[in-house]
N, C-alpha and C. Protein backbone atom coordinates (compact mmCIF):
# COMPACT_ATOMS: atom_id res chain seq x y z
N UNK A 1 0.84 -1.18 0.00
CA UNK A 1 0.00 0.00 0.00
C UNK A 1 0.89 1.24 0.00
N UNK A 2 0.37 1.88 -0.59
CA UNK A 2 1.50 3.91 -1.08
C UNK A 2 0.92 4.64 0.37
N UNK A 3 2.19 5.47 0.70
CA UNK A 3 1.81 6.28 1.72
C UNK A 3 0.99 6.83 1.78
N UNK A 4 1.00 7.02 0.83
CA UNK A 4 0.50 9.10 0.04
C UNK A 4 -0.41 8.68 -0.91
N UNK A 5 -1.62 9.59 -1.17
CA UNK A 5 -2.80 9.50 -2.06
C UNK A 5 -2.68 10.56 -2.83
N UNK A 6 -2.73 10.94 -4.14
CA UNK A 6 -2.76 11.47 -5.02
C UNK A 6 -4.40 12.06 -5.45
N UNK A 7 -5.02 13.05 -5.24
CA UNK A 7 -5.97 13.60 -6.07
C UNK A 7 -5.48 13.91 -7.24
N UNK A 8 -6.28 13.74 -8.08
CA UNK A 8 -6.50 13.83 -9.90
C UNK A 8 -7.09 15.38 -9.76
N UNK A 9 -6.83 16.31 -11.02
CA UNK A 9 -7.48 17.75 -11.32
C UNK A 9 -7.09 17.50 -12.82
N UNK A 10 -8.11 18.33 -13.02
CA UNK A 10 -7.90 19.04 -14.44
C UNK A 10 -6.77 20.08 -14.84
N UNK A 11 -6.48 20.26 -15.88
CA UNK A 11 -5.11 21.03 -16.13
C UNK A 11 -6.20 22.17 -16.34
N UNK A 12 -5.86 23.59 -15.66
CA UNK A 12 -6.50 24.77 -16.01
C UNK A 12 -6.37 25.39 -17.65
N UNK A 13 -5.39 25.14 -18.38
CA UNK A 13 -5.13 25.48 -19.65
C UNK A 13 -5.65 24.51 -20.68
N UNK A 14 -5.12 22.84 -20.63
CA UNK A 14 -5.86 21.89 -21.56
C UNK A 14 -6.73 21.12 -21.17
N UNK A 15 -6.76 20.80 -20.09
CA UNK A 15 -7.93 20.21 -19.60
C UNK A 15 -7.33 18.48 -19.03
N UNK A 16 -6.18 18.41 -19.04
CA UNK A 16 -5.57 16.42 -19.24
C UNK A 16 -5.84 16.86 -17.44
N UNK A 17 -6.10 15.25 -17.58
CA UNK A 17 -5.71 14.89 -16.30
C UNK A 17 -4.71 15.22 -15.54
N UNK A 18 -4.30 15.56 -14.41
CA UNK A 18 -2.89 15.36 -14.13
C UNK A 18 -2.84 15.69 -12.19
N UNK A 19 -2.32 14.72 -11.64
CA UNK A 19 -1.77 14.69 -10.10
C UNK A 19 -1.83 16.19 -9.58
N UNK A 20 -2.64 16.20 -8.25
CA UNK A 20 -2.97 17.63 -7.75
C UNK A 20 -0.94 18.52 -7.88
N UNK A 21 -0.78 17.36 -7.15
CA UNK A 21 0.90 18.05 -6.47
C UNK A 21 1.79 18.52 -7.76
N UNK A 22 1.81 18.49 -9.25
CA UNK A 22 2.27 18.79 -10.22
C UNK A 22 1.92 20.61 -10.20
N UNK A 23 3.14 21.49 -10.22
CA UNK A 23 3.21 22.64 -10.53
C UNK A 23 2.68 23.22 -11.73
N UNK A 24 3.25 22.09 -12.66
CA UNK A 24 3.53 22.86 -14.12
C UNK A 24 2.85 21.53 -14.88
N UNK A 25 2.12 21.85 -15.73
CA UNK A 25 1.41 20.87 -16.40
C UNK A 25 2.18 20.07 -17.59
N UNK A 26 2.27 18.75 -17.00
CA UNK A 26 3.36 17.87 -18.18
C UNK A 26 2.84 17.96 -19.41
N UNK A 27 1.54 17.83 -19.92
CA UNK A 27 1.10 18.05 -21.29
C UNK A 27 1.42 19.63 -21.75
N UNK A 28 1.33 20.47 -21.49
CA UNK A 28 0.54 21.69 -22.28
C UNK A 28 2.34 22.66 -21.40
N UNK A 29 2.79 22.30 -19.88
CA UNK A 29 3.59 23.41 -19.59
C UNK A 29 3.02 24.86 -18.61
N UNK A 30 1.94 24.18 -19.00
CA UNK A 30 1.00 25.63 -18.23
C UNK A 30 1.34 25.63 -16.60
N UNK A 31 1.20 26.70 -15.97
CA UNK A 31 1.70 26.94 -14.44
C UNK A 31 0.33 26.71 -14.14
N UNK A 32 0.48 25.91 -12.89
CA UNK A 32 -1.00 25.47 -12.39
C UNK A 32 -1.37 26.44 -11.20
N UNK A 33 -2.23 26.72 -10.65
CA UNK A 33 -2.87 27.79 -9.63
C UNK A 33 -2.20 27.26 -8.09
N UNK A 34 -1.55 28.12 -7.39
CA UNK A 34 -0.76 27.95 -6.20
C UNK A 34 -1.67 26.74 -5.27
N UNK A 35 -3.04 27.77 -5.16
CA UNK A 35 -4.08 27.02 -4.26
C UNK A 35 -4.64 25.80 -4.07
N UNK A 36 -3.57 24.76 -5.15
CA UNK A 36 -4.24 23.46 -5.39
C UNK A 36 -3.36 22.64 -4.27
N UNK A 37 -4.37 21.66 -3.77
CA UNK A 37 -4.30 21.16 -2.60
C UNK A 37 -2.65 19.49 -3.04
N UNK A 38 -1.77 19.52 -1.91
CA UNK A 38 -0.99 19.10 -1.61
C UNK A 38 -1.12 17.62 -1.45
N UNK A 39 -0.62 16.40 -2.02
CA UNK A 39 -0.85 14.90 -1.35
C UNK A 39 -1.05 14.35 0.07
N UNK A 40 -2.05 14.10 0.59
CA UNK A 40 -2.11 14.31 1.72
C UNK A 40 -1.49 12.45 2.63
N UNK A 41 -0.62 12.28 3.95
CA UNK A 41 -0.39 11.22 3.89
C UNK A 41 -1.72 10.23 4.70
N UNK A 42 -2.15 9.50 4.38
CA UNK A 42 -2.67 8.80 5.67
C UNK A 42 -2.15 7.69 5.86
N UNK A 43 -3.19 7.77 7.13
CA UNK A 43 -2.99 6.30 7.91
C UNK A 43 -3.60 4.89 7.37
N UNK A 44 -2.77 4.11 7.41
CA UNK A 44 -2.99 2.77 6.47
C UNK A 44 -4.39 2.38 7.75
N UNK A 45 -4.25 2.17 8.70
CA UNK A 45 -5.32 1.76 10.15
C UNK A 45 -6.76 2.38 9.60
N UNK A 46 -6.98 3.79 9.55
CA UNK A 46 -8.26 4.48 9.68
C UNK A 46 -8.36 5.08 8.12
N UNK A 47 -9.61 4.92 7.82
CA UNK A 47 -10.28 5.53 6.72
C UNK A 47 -9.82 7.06 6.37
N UNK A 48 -10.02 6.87 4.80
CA UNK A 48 -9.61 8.43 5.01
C UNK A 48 -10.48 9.64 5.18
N UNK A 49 -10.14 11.05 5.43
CA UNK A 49 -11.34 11.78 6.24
C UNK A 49 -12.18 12.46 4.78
N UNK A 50 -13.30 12.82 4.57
CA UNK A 50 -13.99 13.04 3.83
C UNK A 50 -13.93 14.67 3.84
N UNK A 51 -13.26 15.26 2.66
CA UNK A 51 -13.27 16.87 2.99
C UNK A 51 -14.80 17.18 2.47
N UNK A 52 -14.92 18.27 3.64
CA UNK A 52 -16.18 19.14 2.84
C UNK A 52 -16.44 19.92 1.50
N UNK A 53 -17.40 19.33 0.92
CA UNK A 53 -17.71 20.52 -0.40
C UNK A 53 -17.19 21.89 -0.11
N UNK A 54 -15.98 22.31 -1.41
CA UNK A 54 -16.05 23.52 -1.61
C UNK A 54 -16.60 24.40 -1.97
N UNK A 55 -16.90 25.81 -2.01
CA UNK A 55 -17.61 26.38 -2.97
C UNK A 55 -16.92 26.88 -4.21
N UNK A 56 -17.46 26.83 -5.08
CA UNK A 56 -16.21 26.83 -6.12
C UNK A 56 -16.18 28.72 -6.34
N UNK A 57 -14.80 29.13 -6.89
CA UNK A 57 -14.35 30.11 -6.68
C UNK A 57 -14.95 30.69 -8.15
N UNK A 58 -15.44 32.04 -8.31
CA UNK A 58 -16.03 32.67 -9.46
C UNK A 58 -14.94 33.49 -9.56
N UNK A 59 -13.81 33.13 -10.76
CA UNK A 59 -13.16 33.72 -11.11
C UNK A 59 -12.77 33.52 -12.44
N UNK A 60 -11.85 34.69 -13.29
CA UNK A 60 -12.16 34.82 -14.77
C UNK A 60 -11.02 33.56 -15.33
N UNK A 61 -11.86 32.95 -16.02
CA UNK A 61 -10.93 31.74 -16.61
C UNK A 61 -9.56 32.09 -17.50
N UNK A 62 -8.06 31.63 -17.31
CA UNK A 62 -7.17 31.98 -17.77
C UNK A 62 -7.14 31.35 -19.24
N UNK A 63 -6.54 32.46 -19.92
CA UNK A 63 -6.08 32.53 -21.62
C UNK A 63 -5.16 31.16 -21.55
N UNK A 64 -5.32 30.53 -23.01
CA UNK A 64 -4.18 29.98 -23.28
C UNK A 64 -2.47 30.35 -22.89
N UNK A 65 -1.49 29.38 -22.65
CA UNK A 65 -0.75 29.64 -21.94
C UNK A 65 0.27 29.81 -23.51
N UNK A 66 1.32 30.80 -23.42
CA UNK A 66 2.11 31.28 -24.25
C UNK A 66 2.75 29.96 -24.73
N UNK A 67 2.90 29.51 -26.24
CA UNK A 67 3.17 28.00 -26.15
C UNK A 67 5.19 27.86 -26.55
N UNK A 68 5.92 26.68 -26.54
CA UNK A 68 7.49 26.94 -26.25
C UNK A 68 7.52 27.38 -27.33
N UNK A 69 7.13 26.94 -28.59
CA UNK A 69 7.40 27.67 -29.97
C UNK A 69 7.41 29.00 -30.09
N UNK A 70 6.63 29.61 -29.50
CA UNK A 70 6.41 31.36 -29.70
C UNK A 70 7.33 32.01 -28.64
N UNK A 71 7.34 31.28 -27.62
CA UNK A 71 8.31 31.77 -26.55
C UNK A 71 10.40 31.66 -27.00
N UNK A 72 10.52 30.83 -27.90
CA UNK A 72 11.69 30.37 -28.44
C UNK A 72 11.99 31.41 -29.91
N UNK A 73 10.54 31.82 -30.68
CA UNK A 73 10.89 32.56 -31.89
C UNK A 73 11.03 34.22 -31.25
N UNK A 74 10.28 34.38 -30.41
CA UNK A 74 10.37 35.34 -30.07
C UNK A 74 11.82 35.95 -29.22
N UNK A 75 12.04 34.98 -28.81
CA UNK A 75 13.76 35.22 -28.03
C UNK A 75 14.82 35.15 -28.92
N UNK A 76 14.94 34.56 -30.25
CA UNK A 76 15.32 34.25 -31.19
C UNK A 76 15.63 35.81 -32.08
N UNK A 77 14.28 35.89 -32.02
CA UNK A 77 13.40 37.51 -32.68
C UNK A 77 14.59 38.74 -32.39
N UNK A 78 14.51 38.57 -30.90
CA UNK A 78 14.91 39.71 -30.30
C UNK A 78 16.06 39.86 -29.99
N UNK A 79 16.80 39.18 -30.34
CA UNK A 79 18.06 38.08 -30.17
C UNK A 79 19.20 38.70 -31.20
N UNK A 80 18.55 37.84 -32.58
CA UNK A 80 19.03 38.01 -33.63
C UNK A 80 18.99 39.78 -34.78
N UNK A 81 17.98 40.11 -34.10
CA UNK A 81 18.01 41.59 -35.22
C UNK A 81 18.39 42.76 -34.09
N UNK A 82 19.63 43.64 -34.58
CA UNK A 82 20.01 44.36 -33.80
C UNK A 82 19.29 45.34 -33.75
N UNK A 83 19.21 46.44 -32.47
CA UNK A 83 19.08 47.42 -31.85
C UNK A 83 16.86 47.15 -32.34
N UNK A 84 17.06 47.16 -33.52
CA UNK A 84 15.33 46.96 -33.24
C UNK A 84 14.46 45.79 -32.49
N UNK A 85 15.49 44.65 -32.56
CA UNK A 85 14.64 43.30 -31.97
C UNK A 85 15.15 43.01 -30.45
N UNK A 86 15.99 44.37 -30.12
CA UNK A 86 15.76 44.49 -28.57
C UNK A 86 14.87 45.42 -28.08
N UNK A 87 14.50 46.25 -28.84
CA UNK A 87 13.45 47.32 -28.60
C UNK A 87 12.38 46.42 -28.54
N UNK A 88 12.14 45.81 -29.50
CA UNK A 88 10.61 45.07 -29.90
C UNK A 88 10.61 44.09 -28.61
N UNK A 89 11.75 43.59 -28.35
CA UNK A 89 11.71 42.86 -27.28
C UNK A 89 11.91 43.21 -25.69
N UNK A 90 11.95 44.14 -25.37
CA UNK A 90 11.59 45.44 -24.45
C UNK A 90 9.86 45.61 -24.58
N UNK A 91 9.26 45.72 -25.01
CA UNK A 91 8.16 46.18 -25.44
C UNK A 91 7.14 44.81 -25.13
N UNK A 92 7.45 44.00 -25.78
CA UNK A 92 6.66 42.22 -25.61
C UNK A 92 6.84 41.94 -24.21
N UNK A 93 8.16 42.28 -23.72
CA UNK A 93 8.49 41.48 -22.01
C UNK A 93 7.48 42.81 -21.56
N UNK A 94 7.46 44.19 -21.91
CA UNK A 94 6.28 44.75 -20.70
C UNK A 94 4.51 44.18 -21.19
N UNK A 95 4.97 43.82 -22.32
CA UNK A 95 3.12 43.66 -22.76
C UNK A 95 3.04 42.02 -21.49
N UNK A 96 3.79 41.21 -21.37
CA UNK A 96 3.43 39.90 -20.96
C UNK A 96 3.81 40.19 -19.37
N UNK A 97 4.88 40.83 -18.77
CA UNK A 97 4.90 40.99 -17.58
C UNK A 97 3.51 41.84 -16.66
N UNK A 98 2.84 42.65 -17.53
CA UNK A 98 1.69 43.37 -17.07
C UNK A 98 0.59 41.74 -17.08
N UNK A 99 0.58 40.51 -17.52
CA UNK A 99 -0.14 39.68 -17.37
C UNK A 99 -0.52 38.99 -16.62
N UNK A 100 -1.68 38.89 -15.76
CA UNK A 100 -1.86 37.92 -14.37
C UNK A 100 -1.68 36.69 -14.67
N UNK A 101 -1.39 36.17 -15.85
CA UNK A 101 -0.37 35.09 -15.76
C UNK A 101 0.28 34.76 -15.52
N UNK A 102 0.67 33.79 -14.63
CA UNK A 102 2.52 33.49 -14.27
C UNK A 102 3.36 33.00 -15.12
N UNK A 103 2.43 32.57 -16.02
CA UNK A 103 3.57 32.01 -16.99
C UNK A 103 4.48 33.28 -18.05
N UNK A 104 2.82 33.45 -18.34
CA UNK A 104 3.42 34.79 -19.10
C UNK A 104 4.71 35.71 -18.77
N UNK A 105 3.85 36.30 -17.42
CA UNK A 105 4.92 36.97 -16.47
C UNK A 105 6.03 36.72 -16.45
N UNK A 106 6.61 35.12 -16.06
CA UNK A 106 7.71 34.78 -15.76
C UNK A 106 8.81 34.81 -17.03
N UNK A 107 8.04 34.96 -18.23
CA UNK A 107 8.68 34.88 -19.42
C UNK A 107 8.81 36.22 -20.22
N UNK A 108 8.00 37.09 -20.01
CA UNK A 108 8.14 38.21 -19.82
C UNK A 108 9.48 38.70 -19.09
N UNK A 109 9.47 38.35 -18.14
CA UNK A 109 10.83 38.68 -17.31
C UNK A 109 12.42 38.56 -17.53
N UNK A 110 12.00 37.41 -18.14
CA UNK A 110 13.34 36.81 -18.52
C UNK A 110 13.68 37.72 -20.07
N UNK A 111 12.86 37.46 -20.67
CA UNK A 111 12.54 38.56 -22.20
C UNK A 111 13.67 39.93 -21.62
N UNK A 112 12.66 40.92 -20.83
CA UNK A 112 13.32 41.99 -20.60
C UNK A 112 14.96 41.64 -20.23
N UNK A 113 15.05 40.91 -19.17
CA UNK A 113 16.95 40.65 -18.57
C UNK A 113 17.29 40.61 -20.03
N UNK A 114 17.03 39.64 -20.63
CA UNK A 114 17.65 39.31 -22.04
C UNK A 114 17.78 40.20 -23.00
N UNK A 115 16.94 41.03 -23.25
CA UNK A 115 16.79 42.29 -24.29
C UNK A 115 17.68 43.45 -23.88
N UNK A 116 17.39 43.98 -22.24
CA UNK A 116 18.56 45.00 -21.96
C UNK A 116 19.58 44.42 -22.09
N UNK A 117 20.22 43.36 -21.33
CA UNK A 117 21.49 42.92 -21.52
C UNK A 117 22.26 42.98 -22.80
N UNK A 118 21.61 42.95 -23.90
CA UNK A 118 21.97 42.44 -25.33
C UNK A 118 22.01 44.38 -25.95
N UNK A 119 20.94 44.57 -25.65
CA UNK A 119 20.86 46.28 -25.65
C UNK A 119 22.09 46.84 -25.20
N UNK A 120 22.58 46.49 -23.55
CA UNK A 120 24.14 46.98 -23.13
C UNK A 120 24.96 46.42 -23.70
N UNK A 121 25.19 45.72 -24.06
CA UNK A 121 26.50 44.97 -24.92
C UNK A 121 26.89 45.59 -26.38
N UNK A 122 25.54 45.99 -26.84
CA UNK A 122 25.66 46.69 -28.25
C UNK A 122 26.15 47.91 -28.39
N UNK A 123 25.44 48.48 -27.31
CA UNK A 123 26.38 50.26 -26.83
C UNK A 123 27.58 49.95 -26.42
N UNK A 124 27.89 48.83 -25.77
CA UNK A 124 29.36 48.85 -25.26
C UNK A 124 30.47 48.70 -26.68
N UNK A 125 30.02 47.62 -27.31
CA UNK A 125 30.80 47.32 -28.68
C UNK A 125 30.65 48.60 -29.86
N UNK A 126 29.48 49.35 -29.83
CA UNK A 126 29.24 50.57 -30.69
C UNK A 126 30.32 51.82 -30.12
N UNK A 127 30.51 51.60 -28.78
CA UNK A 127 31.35 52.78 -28.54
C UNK A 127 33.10 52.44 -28.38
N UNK A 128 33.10 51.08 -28.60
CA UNK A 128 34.45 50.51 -28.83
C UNK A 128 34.74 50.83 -30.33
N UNK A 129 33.81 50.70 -31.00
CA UNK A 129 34.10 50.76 -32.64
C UNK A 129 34.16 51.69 -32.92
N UNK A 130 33.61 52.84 -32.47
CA UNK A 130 33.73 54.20 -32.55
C UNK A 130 35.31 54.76 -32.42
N UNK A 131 35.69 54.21 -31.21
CA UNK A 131 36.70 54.86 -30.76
C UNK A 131 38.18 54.11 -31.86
N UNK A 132 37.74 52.93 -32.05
CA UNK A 132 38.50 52.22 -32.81
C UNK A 132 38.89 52.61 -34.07
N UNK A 133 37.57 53.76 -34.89
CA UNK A 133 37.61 54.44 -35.57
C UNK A 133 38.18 55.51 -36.06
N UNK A 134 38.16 56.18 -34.42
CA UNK A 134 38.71 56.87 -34.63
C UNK A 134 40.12 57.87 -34.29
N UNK A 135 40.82 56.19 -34.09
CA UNK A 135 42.14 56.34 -33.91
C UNK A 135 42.99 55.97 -34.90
C-alpha cells in the first residue's frame, strides 16, 4: 500500500488529467494555480477523512498559456536583429509581464533581462568601434 494519495485535477489550460501536487502541467507546460491542494499522507489503520464541499471560486478563466514555440521565436526575434529586436523585445516582455499570468509573467521577465542585456553589450561594442575608428 502507497503512503500518500494522489488527487486527480484538471489542467487549467488543456484540460488532461494530471496529479494535484504537479506545478507545471506535463502536457501543455501551463503553471497550475498555487491554491491546489498538496498529497495528503494517511494512515494505512483508519479511513480516510472526507473533505467538505467547496464552494467553487467565481473567477475569470485563464487565456491559453504562451506556447514553447512562440516563446523560443520570439527570443530568437529579439536576439538576432540588432538594436530593433531588442526594442521590440523590451516592449513584448512589458506587454506579458503586465499579465496575471505566471507564466506569461515569468517569461516576460526573462525577455526583458535578455533584451537589456543584449541592448548593453551593443552600446558597449558601438562605442568601442567608434573609438577604434577613430584612432
Amino acid at each position: 500500500m502507497y503512503p500518500y494519495t494522489y488527487e486527480f485535477i484538471d489542467c487549467q489550460y488543456c484540460g488532461e488529467k494530471i496529479e494535484a501536487f504537479h506545478r507545471r502541467c506535463p502536457y501543455c507546460a501551463g503553471i497550475q494555480d498555487k491554491k491546489r491542494d498538496m498529497p495528503v499522507e494517511t494512515d494505512a489503520q483508519s479511513p480516510p477523512e472526507i473533505a467538505p464541499a467547496r464552494q467553487p471560486e467565481i473567477r475569470q478563466k485563464p487565456g491559453k498559456p504562451l506556447g514553447n514555440g512562440k516563446k523560443v521565436l520570439l527570443a530568437v526575434l529579439t536576439t538576432l536583429i540588432p538594436v530593433l529586436g531588442q526594442l521590440f523585445g523590451i516592449v513584448i516582455s512589458a506587454v506579458c509581464m503586465s499579465s496575471s499570468d505566471e507564466d506569461r509573467s515569468s517569461f516576460g521577465s526573462a525577455l526583458f533581462k535578455a533584451s537589456v542585456t543584449l541592448s548593453l553589450l551593443g552600446f558597449i561594442a558601438l562605442f568601442f568601434a567608434i573609438i577604434f575608428l577613430l584612432t
